[in-house]
Protein backbone atom coordinates (compact mmCIF):
# COMPACT_ATOMS: atom_id res chain seq x y z
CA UNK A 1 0.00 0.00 0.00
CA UNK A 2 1.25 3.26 -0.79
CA UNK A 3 -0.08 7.10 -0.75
CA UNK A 4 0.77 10.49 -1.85
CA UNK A 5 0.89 13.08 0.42
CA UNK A 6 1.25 16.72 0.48
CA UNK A 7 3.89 18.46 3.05
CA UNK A 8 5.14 22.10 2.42
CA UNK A 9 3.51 22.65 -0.85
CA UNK A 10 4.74 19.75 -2.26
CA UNK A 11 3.84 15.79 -3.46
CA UNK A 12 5.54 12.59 -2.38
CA UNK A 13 4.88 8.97 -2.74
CA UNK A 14 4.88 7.15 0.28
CA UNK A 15 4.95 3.54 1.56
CA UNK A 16 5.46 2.59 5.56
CA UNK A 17 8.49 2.76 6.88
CA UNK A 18 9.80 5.17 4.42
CA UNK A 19 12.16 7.68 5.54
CA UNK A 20 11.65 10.69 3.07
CA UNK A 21 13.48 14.39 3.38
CA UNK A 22 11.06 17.49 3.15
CA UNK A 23 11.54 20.83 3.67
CA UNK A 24 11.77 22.17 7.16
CA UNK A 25 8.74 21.27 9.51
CA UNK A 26 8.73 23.13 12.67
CA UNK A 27 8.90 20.18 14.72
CA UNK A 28 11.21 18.47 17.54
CA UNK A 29 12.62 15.33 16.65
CA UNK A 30 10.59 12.15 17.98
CA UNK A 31 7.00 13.98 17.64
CA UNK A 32 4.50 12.63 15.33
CA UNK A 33 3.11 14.38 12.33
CA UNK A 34 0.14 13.77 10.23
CA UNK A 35 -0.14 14.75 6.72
CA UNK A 36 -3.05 15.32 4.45
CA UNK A 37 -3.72 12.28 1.53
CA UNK A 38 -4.27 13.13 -1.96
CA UNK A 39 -3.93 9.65 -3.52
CA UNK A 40 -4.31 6.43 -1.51
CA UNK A 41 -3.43 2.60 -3.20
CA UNK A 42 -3.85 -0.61 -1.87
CA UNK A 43 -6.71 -2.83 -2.99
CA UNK A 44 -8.03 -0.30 -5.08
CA UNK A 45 -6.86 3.09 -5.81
CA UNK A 46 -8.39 6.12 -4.58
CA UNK A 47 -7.89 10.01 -5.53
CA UNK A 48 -8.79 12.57 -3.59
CA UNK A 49 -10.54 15.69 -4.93
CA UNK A 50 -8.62 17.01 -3.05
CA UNK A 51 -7.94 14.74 -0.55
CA UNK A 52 -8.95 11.39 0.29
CA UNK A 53 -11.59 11.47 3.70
CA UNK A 54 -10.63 9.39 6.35
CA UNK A 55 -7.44 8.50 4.96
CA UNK A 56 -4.39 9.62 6.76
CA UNK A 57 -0.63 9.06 7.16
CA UNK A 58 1.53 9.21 10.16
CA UNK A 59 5.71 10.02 10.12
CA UNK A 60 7.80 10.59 13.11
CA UNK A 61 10.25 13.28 12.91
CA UNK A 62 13.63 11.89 12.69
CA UNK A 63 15.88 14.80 12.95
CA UNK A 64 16.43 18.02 11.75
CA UNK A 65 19.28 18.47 8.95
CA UNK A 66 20.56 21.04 5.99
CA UNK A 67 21.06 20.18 2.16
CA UNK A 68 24.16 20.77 0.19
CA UNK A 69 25.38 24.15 -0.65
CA UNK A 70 24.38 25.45 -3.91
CA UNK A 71 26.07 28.02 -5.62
CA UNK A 72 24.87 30.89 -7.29
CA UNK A 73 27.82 32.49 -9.16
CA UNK A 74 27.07 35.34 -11.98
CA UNK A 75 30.22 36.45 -14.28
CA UNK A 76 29.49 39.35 -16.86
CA UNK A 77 32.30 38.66 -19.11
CA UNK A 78 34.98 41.50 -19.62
CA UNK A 79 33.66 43.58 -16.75
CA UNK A 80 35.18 42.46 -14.09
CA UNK A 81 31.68 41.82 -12.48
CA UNK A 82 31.15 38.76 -10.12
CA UNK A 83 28.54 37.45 -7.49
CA UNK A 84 28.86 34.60 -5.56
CA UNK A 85 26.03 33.71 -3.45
CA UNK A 86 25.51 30.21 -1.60
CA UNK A 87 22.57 28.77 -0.07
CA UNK A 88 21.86 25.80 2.16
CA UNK A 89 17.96 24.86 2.78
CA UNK A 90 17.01 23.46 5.77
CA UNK A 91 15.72 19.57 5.80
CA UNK A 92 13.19 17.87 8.19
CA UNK A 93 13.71 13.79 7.34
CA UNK A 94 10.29 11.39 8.47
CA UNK A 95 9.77 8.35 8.73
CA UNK A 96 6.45 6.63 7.90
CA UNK A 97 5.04 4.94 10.66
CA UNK A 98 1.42 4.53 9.69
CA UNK A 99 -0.90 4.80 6.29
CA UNK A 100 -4.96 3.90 7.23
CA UNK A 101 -7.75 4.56 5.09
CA UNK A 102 -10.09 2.28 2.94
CA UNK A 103 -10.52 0.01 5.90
CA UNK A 104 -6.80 -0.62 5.95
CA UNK A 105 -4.24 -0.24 8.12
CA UNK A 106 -0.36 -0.74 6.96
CA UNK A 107 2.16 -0.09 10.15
CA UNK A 108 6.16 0.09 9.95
CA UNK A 109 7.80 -2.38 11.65
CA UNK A 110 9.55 -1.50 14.12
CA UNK A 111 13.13 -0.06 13.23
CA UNK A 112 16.11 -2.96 14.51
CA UNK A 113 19.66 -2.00 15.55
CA UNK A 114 22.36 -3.50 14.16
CA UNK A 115 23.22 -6.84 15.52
CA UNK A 116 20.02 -8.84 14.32
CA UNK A 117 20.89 -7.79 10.15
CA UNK A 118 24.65 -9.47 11.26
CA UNK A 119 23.04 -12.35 12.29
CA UNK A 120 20.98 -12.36 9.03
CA UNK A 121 24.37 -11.91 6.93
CA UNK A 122 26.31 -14.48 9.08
CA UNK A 123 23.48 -17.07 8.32
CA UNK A 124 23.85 -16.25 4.49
């Protein structure tokens, strides 16, 4: 099952347990955020006009970060006329924990440390 969702102006297909990088959310890291459906598919597919009722997906905050530096550099040519201007945006990056609607329910499972993927790779 997977849904789009709108966060900041703009679209982003989701499935649980996703982690996906928006733009900045005013949010502290571990709180939950909900975020409005426009297209939901499982069983059938559903789109919203605009968004799809009772359908709704859940991300936890997972910290708060900055992009790469872009670089905005203008050169008139035999003027000696430059501007260099960088820019960093800030990032929020969730993590799907939940997507209900249609009468269904898909959860993430819950997120494992380390040791049990060794184990997986040692039994290999």
């Amino acid at each position: 099952m997977f849904a789009v969702i709108k966060a900041n102006g703009k679209q982003y297909r989701v499935a649980a347990a996703d982690k996906i990088t928006i733009d900045y959310l005013d949010a502290e890291v571990g709180s939950i955020f909900t975020f409005p459906v426009l297209m939901l598919s499982g069983q059938s597919t559903v789109v919203g006009t605009p968004h799809v009722d009772g359908a709704v997906v859940t991300g936890e905050v997972v910290e708060q970060t900055r992009g790469d530096k872009v670089i905005a550099f203008k050169k008139r040519r035999r003027q000696n006329s430059r501007r260099k201007r960088g820019f960093r945006a800030d990032l929020t990056v969730v993590r799907i924990t939940e997507i209900s609607g249609l009468g269904e329910t898909v959860k993430a499972e819950a997120e494992t440390k380390g040791a049990p993927a060794l184990e997986a790779a040692a039994d290999a």
